[in-house]
Protein backbone atom coordinates (compact mmCIF):
# COMPACT_ATOMS: atom_id res chain seq x y z
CA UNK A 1 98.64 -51.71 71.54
CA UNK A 2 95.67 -51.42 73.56
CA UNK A 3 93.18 -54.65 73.75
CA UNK A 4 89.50 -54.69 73.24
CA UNK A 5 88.06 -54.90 76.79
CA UNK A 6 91.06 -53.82 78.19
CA UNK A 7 91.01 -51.38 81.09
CA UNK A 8 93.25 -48.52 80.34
CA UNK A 9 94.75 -46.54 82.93
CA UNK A 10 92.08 -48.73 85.83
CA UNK A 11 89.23 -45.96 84.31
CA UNK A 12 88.90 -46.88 80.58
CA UNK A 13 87.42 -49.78 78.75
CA UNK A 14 88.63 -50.18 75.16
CA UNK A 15 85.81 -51.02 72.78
CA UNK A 16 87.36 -50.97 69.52
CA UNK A 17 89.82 -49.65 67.70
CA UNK A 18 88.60 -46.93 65.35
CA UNK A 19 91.43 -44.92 63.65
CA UNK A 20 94.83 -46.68 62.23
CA UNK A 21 97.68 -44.52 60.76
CA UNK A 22 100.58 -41.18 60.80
CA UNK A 23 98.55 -39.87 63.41
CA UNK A 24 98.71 -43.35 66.21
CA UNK A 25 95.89 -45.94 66.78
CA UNK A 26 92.63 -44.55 68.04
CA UNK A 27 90.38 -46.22 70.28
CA UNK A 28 86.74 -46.05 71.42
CA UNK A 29 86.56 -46.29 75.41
CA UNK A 30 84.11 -45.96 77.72
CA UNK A 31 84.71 -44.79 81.56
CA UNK A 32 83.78 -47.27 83.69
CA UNK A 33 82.74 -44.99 86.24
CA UNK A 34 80.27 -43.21 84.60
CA UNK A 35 79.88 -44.93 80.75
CA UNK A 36 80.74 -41.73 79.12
CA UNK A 37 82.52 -42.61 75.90
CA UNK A 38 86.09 -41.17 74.89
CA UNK A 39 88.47 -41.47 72.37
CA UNK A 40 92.12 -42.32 73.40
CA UNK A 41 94.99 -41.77 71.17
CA UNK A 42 98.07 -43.81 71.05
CA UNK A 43 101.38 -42.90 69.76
CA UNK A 44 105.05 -44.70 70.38
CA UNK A 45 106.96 -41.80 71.62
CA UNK A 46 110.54 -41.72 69.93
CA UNK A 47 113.29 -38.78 69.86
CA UNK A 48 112.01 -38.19 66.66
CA UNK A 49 108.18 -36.89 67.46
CA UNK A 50 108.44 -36.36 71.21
CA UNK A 51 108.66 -32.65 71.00
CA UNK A 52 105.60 -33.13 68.32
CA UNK A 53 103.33 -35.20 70.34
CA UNK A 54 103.92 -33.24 73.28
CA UNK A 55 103.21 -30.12 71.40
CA UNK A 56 99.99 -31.74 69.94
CA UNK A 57 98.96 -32.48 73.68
CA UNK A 58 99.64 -28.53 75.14
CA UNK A 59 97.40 -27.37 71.76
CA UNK A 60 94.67 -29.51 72.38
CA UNK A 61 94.87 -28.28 75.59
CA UNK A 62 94.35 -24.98 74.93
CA UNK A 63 92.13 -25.06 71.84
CA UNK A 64 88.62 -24.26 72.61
CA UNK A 65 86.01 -24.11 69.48
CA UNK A 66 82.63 -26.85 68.93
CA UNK A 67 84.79 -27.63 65.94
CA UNK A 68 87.40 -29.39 67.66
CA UNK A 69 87.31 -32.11 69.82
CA UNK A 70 87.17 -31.86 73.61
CA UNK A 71 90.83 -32.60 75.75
CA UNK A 72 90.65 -34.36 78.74
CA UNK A 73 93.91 -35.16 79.84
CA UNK A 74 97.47 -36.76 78.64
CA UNK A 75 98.90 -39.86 80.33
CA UNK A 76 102.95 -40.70 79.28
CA UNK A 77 102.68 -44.16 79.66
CA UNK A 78 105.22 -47.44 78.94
CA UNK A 79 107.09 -45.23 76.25
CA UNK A 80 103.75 -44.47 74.76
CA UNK A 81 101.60 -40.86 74.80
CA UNK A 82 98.11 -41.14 75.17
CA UNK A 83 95.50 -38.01 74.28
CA UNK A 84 92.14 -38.44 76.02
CA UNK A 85 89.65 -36.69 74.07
CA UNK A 86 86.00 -36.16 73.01
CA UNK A 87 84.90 -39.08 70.96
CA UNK A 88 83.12 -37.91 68.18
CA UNK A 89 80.60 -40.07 66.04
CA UNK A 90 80.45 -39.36 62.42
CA UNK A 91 81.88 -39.88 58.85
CA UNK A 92 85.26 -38.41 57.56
CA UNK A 93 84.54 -36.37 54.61
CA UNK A 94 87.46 -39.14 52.66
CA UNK A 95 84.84 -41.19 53.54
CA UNK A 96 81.72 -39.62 52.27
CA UNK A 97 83.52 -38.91 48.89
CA UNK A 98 84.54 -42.08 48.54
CA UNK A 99 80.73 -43.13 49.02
CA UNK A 100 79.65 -40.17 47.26
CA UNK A 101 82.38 -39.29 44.15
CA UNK A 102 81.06 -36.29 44.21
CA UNK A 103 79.29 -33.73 46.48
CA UNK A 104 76.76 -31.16 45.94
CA UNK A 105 78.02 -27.33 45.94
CA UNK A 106 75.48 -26.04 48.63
CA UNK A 107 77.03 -28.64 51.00
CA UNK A 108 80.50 -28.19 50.29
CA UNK A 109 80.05 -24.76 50.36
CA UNK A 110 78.21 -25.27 54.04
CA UNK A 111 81.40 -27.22 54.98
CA UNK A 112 83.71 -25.25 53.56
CA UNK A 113 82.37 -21.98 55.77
CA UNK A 114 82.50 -24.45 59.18
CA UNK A 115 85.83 -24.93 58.37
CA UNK A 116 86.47 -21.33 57.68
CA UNK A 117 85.23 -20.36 61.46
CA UNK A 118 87.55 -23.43 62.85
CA UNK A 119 90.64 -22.20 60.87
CA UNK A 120 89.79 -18.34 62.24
CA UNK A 121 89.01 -19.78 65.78
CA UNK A 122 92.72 -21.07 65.68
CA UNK A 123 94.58 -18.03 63.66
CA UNK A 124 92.98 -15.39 66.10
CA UNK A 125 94.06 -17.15 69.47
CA UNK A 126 96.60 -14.78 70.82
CA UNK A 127 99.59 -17.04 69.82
CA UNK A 128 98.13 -18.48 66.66
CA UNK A 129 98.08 -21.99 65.38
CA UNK A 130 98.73 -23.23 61.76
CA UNK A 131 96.90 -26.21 61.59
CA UNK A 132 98.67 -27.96 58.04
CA UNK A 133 97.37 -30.91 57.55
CA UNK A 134 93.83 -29.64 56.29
CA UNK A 135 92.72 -33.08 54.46
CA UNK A 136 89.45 -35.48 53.90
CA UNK A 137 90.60 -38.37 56.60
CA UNK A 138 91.29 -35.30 59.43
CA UNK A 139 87.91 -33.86 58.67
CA UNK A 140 84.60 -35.56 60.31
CA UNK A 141 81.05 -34.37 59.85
CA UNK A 142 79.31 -35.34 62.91
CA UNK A 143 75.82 -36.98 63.03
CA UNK A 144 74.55 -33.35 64.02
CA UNK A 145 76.08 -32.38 60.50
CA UNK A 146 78.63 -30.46 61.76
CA UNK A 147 82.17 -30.11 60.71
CA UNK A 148 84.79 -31.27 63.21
CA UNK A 149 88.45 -31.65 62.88
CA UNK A 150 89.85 -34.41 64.53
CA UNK A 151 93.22 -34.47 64.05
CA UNK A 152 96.27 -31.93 65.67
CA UNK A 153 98.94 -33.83 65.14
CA UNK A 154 101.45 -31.30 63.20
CA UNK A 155 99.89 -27.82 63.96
CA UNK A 156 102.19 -25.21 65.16
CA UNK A 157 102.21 -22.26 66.53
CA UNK A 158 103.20 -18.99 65.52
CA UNK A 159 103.71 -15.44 66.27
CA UNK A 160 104.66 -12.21 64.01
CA UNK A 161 105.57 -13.19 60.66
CA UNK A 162 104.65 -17.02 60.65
CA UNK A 163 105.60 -20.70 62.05
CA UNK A 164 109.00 -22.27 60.42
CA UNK A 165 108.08 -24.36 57.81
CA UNK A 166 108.96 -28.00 59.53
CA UNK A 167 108.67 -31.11 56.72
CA UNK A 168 107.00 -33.20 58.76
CA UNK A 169 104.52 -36.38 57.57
CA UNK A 170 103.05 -33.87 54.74
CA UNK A 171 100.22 -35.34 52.67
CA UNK A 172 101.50 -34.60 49.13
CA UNK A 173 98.93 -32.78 47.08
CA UNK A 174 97.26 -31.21 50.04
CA UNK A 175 100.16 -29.22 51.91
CA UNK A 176 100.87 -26.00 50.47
CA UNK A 177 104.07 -25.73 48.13
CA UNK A 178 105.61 -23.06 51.19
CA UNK A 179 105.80 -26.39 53.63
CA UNK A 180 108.58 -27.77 51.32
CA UNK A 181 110.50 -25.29 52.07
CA UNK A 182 112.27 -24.19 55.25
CA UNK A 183 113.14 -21.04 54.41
CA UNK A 184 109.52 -19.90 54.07
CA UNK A 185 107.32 -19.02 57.37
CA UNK A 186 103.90 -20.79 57.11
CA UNK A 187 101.12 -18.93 58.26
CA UNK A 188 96.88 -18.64 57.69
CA UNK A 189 97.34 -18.69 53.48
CA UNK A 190 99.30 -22.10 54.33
CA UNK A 191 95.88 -23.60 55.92
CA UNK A 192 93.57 -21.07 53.31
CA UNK A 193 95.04 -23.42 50.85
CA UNK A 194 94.73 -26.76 51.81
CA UNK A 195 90.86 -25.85 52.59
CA UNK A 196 90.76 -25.21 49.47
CA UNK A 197 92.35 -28.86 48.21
CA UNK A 198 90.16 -30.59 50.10
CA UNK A 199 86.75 -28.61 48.68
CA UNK A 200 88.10 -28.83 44.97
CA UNK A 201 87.97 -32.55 45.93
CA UNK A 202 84.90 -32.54 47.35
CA UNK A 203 83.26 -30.89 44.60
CA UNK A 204 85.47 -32.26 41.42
CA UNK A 205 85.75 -35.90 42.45
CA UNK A 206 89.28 -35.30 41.38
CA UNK A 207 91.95 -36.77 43.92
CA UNK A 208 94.70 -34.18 44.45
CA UNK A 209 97.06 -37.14 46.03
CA UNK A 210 97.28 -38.89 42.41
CA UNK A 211 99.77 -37.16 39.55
CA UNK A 212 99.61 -34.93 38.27
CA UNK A 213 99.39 -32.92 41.12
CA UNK A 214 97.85 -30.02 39.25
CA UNK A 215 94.22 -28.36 39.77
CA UNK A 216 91.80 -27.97 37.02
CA UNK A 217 89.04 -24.71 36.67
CA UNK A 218 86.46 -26.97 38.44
CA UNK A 219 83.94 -26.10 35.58
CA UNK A 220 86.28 -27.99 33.12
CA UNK A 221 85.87 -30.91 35.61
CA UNK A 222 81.96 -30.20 36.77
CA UNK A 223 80.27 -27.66 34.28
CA UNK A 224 77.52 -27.54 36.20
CA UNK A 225 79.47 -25.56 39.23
CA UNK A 226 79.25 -21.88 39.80
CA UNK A 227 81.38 -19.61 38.07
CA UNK A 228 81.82 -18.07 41.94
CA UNK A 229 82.97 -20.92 43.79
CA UNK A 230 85.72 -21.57 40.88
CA UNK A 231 86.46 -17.41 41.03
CA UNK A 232 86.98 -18.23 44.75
CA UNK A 233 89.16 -22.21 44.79
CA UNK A 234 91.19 -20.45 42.01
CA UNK A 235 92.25 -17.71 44.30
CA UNK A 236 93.28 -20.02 47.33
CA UNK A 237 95.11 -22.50 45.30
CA UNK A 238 97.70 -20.12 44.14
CA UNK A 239 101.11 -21.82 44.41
CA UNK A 240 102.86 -18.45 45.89
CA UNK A 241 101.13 -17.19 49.01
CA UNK A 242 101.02 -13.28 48.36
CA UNK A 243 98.26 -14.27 45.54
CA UNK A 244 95.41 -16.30 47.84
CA UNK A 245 93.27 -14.30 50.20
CA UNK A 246 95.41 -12.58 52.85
CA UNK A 247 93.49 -14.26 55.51
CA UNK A 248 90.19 -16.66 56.22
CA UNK A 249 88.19 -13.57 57.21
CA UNK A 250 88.44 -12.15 53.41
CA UNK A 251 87.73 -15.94 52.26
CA UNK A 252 84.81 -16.20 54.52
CA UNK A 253 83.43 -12.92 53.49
CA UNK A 254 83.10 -13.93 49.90
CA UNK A 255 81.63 -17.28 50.36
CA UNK A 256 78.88 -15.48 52.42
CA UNK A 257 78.00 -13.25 48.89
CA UNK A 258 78.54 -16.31 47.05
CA UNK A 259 75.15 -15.92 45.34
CA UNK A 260 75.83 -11.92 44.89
CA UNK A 261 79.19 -13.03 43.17
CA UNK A 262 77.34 -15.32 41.21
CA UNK A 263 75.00 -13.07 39.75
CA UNK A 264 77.89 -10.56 38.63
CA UNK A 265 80.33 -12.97 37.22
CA UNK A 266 77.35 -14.11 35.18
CA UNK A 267 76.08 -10.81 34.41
CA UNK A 268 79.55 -9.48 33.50
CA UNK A 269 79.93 -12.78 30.90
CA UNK A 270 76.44 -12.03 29.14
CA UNK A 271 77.91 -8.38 28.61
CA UNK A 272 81.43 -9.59 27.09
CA UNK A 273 79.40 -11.79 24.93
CA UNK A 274 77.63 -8.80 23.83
CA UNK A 275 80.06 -6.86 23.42
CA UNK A 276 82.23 -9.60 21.53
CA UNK A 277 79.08 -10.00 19.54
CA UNK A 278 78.95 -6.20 18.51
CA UNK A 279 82.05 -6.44 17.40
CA UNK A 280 81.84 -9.43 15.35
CA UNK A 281 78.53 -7.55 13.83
CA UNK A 282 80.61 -4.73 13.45
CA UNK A 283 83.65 -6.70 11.91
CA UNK A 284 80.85 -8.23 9.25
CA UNK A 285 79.64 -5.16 8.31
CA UNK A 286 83.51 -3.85 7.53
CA UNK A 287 83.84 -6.44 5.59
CA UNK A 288 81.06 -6.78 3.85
CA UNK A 289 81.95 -3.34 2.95
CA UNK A 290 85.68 -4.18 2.28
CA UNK A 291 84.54 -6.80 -0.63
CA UNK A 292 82.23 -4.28 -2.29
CA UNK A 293 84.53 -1.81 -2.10
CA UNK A 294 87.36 -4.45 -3.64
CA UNK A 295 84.40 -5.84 -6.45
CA UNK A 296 83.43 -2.39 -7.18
CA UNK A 297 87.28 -1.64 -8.27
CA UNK A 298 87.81 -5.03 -9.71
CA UNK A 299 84.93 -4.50 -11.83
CA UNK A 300 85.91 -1.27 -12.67
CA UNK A 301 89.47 -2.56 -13.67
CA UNK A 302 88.05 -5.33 -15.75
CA UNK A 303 86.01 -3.03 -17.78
CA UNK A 304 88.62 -0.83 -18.16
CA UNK A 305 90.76 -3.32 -19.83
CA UNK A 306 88.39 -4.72 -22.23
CA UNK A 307 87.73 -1.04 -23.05
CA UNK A 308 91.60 -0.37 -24.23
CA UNK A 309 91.35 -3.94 -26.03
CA UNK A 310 87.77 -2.20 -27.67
CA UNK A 311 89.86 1.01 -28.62
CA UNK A 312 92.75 -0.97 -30.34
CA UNK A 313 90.80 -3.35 -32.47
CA UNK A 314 88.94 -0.04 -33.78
CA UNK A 315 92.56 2.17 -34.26
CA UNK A 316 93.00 3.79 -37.36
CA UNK A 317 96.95 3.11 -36.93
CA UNK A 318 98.94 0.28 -35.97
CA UNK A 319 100.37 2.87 -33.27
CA UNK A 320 97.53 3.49 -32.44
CA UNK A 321 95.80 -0.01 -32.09
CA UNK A 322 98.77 -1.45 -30.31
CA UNK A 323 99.28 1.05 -27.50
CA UNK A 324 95.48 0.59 -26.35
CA UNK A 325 96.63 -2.89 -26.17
CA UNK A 326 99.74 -2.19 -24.20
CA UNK A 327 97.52 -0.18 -21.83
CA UNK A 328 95.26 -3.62 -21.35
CA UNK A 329 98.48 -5.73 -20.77
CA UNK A 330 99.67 -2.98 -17.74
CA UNK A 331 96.45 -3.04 -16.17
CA UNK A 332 96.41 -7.10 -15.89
CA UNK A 333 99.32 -8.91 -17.29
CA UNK A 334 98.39 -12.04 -16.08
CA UNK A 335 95.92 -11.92 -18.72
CA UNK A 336 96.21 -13.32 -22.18
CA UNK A 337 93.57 -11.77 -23.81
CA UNK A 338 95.35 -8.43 -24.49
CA UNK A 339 98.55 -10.16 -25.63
CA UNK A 340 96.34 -12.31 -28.30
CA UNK A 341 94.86 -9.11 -29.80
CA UNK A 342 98.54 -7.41 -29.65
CA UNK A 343 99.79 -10.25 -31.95
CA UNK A 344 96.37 -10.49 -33.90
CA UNK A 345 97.27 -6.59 -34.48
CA UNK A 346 100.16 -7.29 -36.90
CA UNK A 347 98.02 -9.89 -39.29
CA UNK A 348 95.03 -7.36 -39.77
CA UNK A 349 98.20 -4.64 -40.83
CA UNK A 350 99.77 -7.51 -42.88
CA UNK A 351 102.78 -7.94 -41.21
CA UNK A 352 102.52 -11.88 -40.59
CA UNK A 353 106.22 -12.06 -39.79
CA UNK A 354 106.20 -9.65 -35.95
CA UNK A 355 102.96 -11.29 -35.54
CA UNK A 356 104.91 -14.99 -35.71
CA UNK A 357 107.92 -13.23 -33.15
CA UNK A 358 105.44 -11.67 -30.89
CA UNK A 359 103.71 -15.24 -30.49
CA UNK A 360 106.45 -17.19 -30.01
CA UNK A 361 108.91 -14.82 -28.01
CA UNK A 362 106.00 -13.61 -25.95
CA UNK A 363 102.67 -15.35 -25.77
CA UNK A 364 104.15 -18.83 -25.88
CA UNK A 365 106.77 -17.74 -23.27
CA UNK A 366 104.78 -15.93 -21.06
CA UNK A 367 101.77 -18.62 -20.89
CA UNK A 368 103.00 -22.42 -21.79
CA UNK A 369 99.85 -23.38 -21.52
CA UNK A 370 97.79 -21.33 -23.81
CA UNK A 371 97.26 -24.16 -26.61
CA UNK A 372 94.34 -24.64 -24.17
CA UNK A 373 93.36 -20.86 -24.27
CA UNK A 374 90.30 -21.00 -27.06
CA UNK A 375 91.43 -17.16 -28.31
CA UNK A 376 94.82 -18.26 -29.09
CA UNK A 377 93.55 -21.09 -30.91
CA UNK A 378 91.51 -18.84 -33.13
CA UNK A 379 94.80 -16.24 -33.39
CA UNK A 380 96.69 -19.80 -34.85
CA UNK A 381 93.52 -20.16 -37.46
CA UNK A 382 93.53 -16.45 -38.48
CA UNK A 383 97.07 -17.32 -39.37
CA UNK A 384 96.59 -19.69 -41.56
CA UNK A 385 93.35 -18.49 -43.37
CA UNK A 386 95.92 -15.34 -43.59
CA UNK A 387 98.22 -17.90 -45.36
């Protein structure tokens, strides 16, 4: 550990200590010969990381881009690596949400294109570089407002079909499914995605490194967000690969016709809703239709049967009288009416005894209930005036 107003290396003068964690202590120095500030990174070098740290040191080395810190030089030191590197003043977007909760679209969108052109930068050098370990505390916006990425520490490089997926110190929630896995090759759609983690954040509030590690349309989280930026998070947080955009270039393309997207999402949704309302119109009108049809009928039917009950009260035969009312009872024989004038048939042609059987075999059979029925009632009474 390095001391405050210590003088590293007989050229550096620690300051403070600004950075704590998986990535080494991080210290603000100033060169004594010329009181340019630097940052210098610290990390214990074991069997375990040396090949890392040493590969973090040739990258930085070789990376070039405004949106990565400066390298100066690497000094292997007491068992120790140190990185000397651009300082760079600022706030960590973990930070600013953690201020903030939540950030406006326009700026997260902003960022989220910076970080697009970083990401490119590195996937277009002729041997490539997977960053993985896109997250909020590796991200800084600089007091210019500029996105910078601070942090190297497990990128790896890569040529034809992808970098080895290597479980190193892996921020769960933020490092794409393929990185658990060392049978898959990690390659831009591994860093597509955890850009796209770190903006659902940004805009959601919701922290991907809490269970359930799941991500949620960000319009069911913040309704107020565009249908286009949710089109385009939902298409780089696919869990398999082959699904996100193929590369930042396609991802970078659509952000720039964000607002064109906009429009046609939302013009596309007012026509659905048209359409789905012509239909339901449509589906009315059917209907509508349907029940007249059906009332039309059911009238028809009704006066149909109280037509055949008409024709047998005015037979000249018994016959005669009680087929009309058999032709009632077919066409509803859930009905009692047509059963009470069947049985009130055989008292007005005197024969009191079938019209006794018919009542009791069938109408009091058939419908328990009827004492309640006010017709059958007045069948029991034209019995027994009959009597």
């Amino acid at each position: 550990m390095l001391a405050v107003n210590e003088i590293f290396n007989q050229k550096y003068r620690i300051i403070k200590s600004v950075g704590h964690g998986g990535m080494g202590t991080v210290y603000l120095s100033v060169d004594v010969s010329n009181q340019t500030t630097w940052a210098i990174k610290e990390e214990l070098i074991t069997e375990r990381n040396k090949s890392l740290l040493f590969s973090e040191a040739e990258i930085m080395a070789r990376v070039s881009h405004p949106a990565f810190p400066r390298f100066l030089s690497k000094i292997e030191l007491n068992g120790f690596l140190y990185i000397i590197m651009e300082y760079v003043e600022g706030m960590t977007l973990g930070d600013i949400i953690e201020e903030k909760s939540v950030i406006e679209e326009p700026k997260v969108i902003d960022w989220f294109k910076q970080a697009c052109l970083a990401l490119q930068y590195l996937h277009g050098l002729k041997t490539p570089i997977v960053y993985r370990d896109f997250k909020p505390s590796n991200i800084m916006l600089d007091t210019n407002g500029r996105i910078r990425i601070i942090d190297l520490g497990i990128a790896l490089e890569y040529r034809g079909d992808g970098a080895k997926a290597e479980i190193a110190v892996l921020t769960k929630g933020y490092a794409a499914p393929e990185q658990y896995n060392k049978r898959y090759k990690l390659d831009e759609r591994t860093d597509i995605y955890a850009l796209a983690v770190t903006m659902h954040y940004m805009i959601t509030g919701k922290n991907p490194n809490t269970p359930p590690y799941e991500f949620e349309p960000v319009r069911k989280l913040q309704k107020n967000t565009s249908r286009a930026i949710e089109r385009i998070l939902k298409k780089c947080l696919q869990p398999n690969p082959d699904k996100r955009y193929a590369n930042v270039g396609l991802l970078l393309n659509d952000l720039n016709r964000i607002d064109e997207m906009q429009k046609q999402l939302v013009s596309r949704i007012k026509k659905q809703r048209i359409a789905a309302s012509s239909i339901l119109g449509m589906i009315i009108v059917i209907a509508v239709v349907i029940y007249a049809i059906i009332l039309n009928v059911q009238m028809k039917t009704i006066e149909k049967y109280y037509s055949y009950l008409e024709q047998a009260t005015g037979a000249n035969t018994l016959e005669e009288a009680q087929a009309a009312a058999s032709l009632a009872i077919d066409i509803s024989p859930e009905n009692p009416d047509a059963y009470i004038v069947y049985a009130s048939l055989y008292i007005d042609y005197d024969d009191i005894d079938d019209a006794y059987a018919y009542i009791n075999d069938v109408i009091i059979t058939k419908f328990p209930e009827i004492y309640s029925n006010q017709n059958f009632l007045s069948l029991l009474q034209k019995i027994e005036n009959y009597q």
